[in-house]
PDB file of N, CA and C in Angstrom:
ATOM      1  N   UNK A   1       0.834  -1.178   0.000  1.00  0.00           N
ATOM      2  CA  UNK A   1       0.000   0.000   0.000  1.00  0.00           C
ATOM      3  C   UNK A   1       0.879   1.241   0.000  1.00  0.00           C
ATOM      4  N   UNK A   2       0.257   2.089  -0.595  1.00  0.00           N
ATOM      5  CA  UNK A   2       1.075   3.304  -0.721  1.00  0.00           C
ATOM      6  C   UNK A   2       0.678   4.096   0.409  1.00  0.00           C
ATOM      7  N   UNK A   3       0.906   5.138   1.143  1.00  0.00           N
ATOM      8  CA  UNK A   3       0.554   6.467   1.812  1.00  0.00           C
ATOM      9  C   UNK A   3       0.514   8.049   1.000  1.00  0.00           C
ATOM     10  N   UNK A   4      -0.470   8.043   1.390  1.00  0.00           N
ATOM     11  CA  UNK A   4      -0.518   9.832   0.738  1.00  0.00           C
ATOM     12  C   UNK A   4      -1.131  10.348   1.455  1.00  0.00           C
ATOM     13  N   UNK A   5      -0.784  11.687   1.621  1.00  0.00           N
ATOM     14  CA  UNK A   5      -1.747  12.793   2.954  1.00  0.00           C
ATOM     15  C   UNK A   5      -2.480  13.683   1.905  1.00  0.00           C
ATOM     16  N   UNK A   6      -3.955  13.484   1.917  1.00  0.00           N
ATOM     17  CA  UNK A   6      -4.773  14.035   1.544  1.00  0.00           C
ATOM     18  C   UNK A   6      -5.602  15.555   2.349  1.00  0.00           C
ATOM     19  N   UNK A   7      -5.853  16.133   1.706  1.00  0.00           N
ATOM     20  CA  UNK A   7      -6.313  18.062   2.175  1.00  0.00           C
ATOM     21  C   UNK A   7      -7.577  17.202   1.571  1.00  0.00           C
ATOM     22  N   UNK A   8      -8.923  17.457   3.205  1.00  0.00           N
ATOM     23  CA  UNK A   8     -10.180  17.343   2.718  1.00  0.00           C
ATOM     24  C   UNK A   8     -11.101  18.450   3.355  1.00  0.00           C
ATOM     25  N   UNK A   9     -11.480  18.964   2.191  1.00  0.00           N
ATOM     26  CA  UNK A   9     -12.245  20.440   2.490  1.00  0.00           C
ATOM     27  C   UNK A   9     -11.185  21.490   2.344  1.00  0.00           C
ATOM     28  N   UNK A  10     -10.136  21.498   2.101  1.00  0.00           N
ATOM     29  CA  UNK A  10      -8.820  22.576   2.190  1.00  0.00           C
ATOM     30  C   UNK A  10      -8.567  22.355   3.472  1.00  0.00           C
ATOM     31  N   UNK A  11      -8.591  22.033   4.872  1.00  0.00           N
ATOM     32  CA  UNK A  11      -8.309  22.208   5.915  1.00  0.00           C
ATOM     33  C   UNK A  11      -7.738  21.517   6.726  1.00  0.00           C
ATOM     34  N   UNK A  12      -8.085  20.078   6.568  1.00  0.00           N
ATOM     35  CA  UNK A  12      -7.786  18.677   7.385  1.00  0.00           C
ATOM     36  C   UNK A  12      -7.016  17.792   6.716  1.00  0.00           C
ATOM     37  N   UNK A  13      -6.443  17.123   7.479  1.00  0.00           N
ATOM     38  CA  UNK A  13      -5.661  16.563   6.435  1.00  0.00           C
ATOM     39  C   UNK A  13      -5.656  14.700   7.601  1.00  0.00           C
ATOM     40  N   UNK A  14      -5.699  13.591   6.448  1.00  0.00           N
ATOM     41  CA  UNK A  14      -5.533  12.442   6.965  1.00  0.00           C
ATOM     42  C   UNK A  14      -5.058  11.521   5.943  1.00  0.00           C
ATOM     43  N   UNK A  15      -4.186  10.745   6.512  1.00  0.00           N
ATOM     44  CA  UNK A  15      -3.094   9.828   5.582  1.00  0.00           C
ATOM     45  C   UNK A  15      -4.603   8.591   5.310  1.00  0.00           C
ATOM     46  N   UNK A  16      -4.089   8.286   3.753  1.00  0.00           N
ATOM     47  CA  UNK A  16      -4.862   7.539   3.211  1.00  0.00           C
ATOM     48  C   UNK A  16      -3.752   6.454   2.671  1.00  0.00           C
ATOM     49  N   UNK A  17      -4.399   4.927   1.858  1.00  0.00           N
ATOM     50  CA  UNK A  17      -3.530   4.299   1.846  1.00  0.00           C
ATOM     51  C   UNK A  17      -4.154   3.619   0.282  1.00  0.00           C
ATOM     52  N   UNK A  18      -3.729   3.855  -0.484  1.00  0.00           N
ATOM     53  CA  UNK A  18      -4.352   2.932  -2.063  1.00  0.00           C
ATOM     54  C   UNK A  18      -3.778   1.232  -1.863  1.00  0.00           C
ATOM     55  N   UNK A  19      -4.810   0.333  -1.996  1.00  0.00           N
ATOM     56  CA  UNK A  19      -3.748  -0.875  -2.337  1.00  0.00           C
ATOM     57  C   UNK A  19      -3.225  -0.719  -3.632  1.00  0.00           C
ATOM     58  N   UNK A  20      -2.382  -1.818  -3.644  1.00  0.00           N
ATOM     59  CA  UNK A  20      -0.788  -1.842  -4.538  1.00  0.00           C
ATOM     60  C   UNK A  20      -1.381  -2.378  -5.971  1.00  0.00           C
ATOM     61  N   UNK A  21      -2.512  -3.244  -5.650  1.00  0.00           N
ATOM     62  CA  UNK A  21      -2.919  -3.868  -7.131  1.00  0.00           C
ATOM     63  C   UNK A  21      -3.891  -2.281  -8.137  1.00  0.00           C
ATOM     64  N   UNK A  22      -4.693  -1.383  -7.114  1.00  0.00           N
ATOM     65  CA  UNK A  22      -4.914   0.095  -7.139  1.00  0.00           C
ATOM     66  C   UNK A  22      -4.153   0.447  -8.380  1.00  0.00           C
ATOM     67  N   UNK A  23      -3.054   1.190  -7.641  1.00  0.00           N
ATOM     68  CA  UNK A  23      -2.013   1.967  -8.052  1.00  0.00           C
ATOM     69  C   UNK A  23      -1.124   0.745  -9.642  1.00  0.00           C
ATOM     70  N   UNK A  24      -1.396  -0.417  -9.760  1.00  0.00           N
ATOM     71  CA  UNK A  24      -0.651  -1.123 -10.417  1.00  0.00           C
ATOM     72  C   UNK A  24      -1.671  -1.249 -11.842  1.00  0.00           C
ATOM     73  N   UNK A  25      -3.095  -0.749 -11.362  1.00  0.00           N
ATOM     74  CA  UNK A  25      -4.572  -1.076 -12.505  1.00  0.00           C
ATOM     75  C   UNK A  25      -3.610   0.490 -13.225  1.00  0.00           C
ATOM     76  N   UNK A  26      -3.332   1.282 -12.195  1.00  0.00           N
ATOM     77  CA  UNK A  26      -3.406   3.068 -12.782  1.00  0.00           C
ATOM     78  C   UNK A  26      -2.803   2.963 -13.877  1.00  0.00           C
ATOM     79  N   UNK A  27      -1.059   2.289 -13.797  1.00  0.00           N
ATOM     80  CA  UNK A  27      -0.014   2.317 -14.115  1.00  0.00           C
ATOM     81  C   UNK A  27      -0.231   1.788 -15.468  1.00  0.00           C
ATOM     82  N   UNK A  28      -0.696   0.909 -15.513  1.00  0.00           N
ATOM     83  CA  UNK A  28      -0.895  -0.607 -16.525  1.00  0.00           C
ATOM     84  C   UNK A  28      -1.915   0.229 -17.577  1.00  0.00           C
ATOM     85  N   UNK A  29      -3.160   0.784 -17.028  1.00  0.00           N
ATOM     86  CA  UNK A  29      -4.117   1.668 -17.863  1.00  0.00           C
ATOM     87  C   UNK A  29      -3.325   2.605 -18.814  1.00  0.00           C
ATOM     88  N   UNK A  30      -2.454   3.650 -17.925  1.00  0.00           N
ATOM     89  CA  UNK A  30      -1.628   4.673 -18.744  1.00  0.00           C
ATOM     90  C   UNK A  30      -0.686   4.212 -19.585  1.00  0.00           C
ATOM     91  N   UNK A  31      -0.110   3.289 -19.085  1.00  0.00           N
ATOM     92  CA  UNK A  31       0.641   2.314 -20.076  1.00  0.00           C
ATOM     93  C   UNK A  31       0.024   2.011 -21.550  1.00  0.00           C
ATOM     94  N   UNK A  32      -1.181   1.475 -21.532  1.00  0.00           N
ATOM     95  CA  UNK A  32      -1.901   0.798 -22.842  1.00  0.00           C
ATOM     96  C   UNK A  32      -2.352   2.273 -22.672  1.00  0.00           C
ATOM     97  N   UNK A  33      -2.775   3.162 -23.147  1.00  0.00           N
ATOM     98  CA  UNK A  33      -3.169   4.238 -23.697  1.00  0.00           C
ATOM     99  C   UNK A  33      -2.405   5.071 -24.005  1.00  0.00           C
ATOM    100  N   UNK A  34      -1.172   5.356 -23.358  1.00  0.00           N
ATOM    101  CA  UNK A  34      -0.370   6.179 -23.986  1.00  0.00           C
ATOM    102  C   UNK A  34       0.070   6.493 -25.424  1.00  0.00           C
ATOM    103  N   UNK A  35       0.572   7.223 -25.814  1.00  0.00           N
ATOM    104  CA  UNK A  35       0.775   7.493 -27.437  1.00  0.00           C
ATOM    105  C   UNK A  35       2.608   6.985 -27.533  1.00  0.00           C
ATOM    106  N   UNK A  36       2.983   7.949 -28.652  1.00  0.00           N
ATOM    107  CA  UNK A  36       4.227   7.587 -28.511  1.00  0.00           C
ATOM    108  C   UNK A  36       5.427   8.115 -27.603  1.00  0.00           C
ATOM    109  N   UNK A  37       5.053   9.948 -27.143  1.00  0.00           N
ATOM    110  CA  UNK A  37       5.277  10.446 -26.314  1.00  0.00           C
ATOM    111  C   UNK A  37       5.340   9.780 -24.824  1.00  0.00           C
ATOM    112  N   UNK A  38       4.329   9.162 -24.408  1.00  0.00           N
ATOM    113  CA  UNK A  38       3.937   8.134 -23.124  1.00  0.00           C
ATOM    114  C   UNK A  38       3.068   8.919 -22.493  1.00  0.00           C
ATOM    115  N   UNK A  39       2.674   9.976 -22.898  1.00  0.00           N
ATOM    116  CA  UNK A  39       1.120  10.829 -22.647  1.00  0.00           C
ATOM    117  C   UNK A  39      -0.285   9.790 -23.221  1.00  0.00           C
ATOM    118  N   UNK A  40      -1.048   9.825 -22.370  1.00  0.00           N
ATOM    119  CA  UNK A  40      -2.782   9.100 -22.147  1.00  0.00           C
ATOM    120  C   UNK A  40      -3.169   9.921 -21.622  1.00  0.00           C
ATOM    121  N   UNK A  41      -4.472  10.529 -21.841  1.00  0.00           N
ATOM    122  CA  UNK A  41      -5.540  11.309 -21.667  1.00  0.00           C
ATOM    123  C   UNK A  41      -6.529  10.515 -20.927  1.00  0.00           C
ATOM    124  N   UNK A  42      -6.312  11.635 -19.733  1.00  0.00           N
ATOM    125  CA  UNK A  42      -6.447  11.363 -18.074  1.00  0.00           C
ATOM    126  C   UNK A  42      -8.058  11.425 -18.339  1.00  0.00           C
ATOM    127  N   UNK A  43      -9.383  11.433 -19.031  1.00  0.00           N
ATOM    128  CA  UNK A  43     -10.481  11.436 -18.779  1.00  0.00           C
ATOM    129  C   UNK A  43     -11.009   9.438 -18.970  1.00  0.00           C
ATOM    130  N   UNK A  44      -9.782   9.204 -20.239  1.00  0.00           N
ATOM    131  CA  UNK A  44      -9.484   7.903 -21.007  1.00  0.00           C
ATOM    132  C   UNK A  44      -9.623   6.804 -19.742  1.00  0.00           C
ATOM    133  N   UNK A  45      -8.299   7.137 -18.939  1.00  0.00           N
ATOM    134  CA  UNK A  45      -8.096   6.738 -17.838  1.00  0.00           C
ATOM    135  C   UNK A  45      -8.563   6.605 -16.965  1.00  0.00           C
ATOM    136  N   UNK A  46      -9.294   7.809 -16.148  1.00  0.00           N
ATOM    137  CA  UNK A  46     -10.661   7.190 -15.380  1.00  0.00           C
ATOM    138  C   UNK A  46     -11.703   6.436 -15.598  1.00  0.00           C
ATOM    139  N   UNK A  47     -12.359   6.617 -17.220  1.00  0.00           N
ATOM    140  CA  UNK A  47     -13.201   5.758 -17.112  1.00  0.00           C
ATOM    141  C   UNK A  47     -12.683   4.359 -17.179  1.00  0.00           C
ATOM    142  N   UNK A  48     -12.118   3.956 -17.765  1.00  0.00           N
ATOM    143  CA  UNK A  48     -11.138   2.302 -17.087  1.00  0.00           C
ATOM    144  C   UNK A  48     -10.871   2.295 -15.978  1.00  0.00           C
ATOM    145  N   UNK A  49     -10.514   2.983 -14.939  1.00  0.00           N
ATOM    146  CA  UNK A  49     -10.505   2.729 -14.242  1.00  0.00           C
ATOM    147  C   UNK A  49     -11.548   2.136 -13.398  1.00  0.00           C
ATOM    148  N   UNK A  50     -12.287   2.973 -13.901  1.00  0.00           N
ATOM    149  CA  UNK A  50     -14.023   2.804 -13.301  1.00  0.00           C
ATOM    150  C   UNK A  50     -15.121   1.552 -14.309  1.00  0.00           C
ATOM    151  N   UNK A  51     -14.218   1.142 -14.945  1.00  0.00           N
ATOM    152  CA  UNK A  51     -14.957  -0.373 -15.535  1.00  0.00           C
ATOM    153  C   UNK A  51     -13.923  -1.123 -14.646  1.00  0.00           C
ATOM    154  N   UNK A  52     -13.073  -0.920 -14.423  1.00  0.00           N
ATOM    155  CA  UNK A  52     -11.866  -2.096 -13.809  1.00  0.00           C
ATOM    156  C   UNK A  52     -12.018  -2.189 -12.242  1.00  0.00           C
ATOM    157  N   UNK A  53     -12.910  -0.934 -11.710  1.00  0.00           N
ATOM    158  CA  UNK A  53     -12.789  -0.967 -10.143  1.00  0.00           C
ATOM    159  C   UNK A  53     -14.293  -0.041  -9.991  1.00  0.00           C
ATOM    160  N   UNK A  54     -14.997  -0.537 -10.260  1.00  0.00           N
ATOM    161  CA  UNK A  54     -16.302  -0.038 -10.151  1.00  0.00           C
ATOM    162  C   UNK A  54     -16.439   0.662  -8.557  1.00  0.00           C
ATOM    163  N   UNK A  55     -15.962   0.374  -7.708  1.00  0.00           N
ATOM    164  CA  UNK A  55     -16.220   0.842  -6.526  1.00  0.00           C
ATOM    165  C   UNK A  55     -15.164   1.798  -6.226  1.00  0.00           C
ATOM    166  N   UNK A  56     -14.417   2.337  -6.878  1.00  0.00           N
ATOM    167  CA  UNK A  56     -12.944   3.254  -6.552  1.00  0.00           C
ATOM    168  C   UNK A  56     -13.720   4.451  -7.011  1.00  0.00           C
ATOM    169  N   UNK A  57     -13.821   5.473  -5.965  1.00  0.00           N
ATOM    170  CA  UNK A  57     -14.384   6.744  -6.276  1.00  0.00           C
ATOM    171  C   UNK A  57     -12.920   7.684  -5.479  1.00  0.00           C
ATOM    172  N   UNK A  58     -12.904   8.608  -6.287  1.00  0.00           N
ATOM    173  CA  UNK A  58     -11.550   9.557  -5.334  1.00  0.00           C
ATOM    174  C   UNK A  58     -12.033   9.709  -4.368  1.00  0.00           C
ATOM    175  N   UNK A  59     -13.074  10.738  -3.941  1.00  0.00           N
ATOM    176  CA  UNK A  59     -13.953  11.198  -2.957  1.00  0.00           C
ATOM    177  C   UNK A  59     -13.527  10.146  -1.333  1.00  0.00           C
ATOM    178  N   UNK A  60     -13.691   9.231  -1.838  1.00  0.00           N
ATOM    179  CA  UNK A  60     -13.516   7.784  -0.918  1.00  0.00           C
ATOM    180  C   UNK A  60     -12.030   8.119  -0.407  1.00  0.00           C
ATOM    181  N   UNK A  61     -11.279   8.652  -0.910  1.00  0.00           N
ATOM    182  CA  UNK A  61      -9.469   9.253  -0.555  1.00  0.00           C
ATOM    183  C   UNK A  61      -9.648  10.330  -0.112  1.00  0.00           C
ATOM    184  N   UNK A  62     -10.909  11.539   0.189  1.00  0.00           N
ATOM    185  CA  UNK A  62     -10.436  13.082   0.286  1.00  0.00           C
ATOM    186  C   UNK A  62     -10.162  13.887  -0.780  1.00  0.00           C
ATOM    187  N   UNK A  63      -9.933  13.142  -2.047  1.00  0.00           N
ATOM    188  CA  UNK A  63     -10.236  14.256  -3.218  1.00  0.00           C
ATOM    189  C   UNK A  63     -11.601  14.358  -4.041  1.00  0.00           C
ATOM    190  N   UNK A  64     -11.534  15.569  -4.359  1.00  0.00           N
ATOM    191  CA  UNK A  64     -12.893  15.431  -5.276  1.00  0.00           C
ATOM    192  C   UNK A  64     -12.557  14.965  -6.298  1.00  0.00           C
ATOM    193  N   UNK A  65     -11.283  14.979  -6.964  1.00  0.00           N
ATOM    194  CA  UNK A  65     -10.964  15.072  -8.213  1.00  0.00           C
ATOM    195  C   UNK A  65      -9.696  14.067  -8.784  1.00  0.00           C
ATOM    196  N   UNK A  66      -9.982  13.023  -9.939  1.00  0.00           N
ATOM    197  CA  UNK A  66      -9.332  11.828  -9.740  1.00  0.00           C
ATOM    198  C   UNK A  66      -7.632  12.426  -9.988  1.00  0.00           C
ATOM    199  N   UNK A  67      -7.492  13.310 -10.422  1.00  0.00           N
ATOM    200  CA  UNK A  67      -5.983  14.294 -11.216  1.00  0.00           C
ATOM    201  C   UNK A  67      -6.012  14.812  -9.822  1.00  0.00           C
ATOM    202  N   UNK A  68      -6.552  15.253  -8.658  1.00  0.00           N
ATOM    203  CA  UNK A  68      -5.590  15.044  -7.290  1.00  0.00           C
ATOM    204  C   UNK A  68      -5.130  14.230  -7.028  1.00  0.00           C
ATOM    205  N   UNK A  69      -5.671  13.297  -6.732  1.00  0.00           N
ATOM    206  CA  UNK A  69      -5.532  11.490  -6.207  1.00  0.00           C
ATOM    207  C   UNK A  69      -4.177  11.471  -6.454  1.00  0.00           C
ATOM    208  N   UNK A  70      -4.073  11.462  -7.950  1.00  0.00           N
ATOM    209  CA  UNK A  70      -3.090  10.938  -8.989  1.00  0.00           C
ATOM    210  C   UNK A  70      -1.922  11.884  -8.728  1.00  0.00           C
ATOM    211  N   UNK A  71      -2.287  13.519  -8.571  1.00  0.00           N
ATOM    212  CA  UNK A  71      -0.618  13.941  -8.543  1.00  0.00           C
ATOM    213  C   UNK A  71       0.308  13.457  -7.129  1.00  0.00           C
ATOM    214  N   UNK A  72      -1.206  13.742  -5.757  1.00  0.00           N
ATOM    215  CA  UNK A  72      -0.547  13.808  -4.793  1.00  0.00           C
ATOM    216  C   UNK A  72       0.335  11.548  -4.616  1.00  0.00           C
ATOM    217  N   UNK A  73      -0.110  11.051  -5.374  1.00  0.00           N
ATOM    218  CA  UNK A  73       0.514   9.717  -5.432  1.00  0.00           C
ATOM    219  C   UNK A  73       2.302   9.878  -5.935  1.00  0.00           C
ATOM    220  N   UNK A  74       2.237  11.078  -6.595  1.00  0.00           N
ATOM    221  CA  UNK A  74       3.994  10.856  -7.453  1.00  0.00           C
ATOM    222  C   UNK A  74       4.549  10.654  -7.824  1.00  0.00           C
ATOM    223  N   UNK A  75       3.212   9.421  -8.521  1.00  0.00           N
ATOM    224  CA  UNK A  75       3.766   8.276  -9.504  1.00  0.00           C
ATOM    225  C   UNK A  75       3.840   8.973 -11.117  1.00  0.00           C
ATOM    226  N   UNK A  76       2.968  10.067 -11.074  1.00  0.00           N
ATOM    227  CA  UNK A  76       2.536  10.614 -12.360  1.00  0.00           C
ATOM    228  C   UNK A  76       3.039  11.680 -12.409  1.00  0.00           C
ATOM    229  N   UNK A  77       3.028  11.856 -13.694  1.00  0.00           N
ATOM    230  CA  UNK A  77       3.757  13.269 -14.612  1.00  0.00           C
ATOM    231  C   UNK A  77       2.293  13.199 -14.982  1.00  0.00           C
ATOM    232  N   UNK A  78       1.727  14.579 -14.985  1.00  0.00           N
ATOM    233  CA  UNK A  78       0.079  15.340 -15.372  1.00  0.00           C
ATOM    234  C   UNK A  78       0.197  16.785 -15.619  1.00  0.00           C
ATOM    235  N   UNK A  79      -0.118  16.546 -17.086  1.00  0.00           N
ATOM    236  CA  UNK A  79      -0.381  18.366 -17.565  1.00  0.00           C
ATOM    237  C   UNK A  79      -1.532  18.356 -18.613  1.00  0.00           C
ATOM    238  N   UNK A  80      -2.158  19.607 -18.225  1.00  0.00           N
ATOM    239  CA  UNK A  80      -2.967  20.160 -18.685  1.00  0.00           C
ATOM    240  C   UNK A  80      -3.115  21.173 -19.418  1.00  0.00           C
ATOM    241  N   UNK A  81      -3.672  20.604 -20.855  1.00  0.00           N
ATOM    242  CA  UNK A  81      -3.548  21.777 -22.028  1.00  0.00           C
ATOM    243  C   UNK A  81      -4.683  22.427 -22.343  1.00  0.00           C
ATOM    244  N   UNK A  82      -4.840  23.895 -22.841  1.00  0.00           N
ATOM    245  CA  UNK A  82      -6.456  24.354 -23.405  1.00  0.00           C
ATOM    246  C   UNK A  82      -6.079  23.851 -25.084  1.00  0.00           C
ATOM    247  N   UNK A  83      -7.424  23.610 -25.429  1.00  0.00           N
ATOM    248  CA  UNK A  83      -7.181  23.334 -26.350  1.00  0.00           C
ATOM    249  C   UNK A  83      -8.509  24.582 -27.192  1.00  0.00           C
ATOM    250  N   UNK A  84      -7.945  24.636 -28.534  1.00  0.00           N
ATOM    251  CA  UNK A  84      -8.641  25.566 -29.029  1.00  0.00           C
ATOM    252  C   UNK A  84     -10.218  25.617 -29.299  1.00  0.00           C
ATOM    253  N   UNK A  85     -10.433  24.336 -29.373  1.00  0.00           N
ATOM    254  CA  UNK A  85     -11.903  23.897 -29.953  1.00  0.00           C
ATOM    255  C   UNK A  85     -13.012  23.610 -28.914  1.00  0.00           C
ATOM    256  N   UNK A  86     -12.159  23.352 -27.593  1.00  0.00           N
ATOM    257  CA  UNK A  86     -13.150  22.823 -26.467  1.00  0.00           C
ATOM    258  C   UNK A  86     -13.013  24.046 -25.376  1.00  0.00           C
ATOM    259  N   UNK A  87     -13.866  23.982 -24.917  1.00  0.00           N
ATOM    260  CA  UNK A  87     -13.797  24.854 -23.438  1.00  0.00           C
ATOM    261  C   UNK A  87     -13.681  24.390 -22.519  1.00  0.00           C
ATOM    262  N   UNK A  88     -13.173  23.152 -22.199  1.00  0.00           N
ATOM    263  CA  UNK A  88     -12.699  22.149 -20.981  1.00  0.00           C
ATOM    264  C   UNK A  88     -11.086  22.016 -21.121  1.00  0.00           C
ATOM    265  N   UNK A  89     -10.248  22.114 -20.519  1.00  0.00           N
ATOM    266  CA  UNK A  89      -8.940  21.900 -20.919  1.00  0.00           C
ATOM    267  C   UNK A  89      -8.505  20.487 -20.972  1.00  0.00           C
ATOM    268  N   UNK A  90      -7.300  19.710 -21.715  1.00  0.00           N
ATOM    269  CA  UNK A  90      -7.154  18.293 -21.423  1.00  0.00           C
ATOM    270  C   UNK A  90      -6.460  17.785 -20.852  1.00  0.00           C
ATOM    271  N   UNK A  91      -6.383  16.809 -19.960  1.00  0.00           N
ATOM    272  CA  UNK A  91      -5.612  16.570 -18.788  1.00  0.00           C
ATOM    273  C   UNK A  91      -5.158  15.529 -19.750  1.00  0.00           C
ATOM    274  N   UNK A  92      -3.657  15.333 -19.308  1.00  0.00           N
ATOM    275  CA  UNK A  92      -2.841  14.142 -19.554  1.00  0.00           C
ATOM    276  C   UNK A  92      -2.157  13.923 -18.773  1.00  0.00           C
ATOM    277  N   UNK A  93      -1.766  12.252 -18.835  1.00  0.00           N
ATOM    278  CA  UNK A  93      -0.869  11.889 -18.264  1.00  0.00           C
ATOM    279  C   UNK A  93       0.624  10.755 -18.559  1.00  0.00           C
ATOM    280  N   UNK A  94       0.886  10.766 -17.657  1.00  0.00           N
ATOM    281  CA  UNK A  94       1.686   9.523 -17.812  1.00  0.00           C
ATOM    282  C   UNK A  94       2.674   8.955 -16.702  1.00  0.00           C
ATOM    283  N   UNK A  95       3.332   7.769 -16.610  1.00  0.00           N
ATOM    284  CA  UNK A  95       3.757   7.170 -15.567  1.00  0.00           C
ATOM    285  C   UNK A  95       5.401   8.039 -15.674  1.00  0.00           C
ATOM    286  N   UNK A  96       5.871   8.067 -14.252  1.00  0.00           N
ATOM    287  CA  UNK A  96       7.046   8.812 -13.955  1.00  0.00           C
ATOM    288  C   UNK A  96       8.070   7.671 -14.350  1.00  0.00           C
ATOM    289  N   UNK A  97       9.010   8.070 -15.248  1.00  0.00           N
ATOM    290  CA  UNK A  97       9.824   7.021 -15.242  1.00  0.00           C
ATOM    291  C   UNK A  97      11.022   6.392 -14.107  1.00  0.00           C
ATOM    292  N   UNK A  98      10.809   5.045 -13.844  1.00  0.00           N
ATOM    293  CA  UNK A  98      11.420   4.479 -12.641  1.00  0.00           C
ATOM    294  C   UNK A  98      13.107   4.672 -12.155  1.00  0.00           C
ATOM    295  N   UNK A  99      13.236   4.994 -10.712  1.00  0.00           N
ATOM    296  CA  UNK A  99      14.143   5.299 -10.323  1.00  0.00           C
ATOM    297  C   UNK A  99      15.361   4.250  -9.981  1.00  0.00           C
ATOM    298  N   UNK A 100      16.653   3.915 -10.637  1.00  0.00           N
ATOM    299  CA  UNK A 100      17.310   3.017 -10.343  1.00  0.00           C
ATOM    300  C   UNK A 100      17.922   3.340  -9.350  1.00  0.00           C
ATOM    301  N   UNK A 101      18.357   2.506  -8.314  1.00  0.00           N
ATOM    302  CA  UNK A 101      19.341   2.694  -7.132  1.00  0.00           C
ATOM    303  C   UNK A 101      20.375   2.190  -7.304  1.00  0.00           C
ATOM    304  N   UNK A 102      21.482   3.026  -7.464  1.00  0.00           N
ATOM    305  CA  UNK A 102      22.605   2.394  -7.835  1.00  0.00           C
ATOM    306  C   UNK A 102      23.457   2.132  -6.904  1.00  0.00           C
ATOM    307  N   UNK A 103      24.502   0.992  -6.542  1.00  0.00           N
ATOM    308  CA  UNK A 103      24.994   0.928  -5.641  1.00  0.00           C
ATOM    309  C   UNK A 103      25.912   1.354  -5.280  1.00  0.00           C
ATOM    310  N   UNK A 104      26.076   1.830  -3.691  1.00  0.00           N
ATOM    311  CA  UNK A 104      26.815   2.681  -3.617  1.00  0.00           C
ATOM    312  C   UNK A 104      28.289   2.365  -3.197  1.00  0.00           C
ATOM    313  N   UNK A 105      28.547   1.314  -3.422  1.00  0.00           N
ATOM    314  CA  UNK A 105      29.996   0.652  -2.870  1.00  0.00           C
ATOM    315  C   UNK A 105      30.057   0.063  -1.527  1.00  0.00           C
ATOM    316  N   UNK A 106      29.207   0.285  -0.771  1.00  0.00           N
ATOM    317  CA  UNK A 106      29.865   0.334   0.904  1.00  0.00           C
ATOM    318  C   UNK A 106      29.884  -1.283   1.183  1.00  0.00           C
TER     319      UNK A 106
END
């Protein structure tokens, strides 16, 4: 399980915990949707998520909004573009690429 400290209402704050298979549906989703860049369009993504985990609502974590959830996790790189034609801007995303630990001699 992961930990993340969630702001609910702007004011309070309480550590929440995603299970690992969670955070592993996220990963795996952005993965198969991504383009060639490794950007997937974060609206794409929730709704799979929400055929894959019908009961996973953010709200249930302290966010209203599934692109909180997701930044305050750290797993994700998320930006948001206007685009000319829509009046909603588009959220994208994609998985942070993994950190090697290299050894340090000792």
């Amino acid at each position: 399980m992961r930990n993340i400290t969630s702001e609910k209402n702007g004011s309070s704050q309480k550590d929440i915990q995603l299970k690992k298979e969670l955070i592993q549906s996220f990963q795996l989703i952005v993965s198969e949707n991504a383009d060639l860049s490794g950007w997937a369009n974060l609206g794409l993504v929730g709704s799979q998520i929400a055929q894959k985990h019908p009961t996973f609502k953010s709200k249930n974590y302290g966010y209203a909004k599934l692109r909180s959830l997701l930044e305050a996790l750290n797993l994700f790189d998320i930006e948001v573009h206007k685009t000319a034609n829509s009046k909603n801007p588009e959220a994208l995303i994609r998985n942070k690429p993994q950190m090697k630990v290299k050894n340090a001699g000792l």
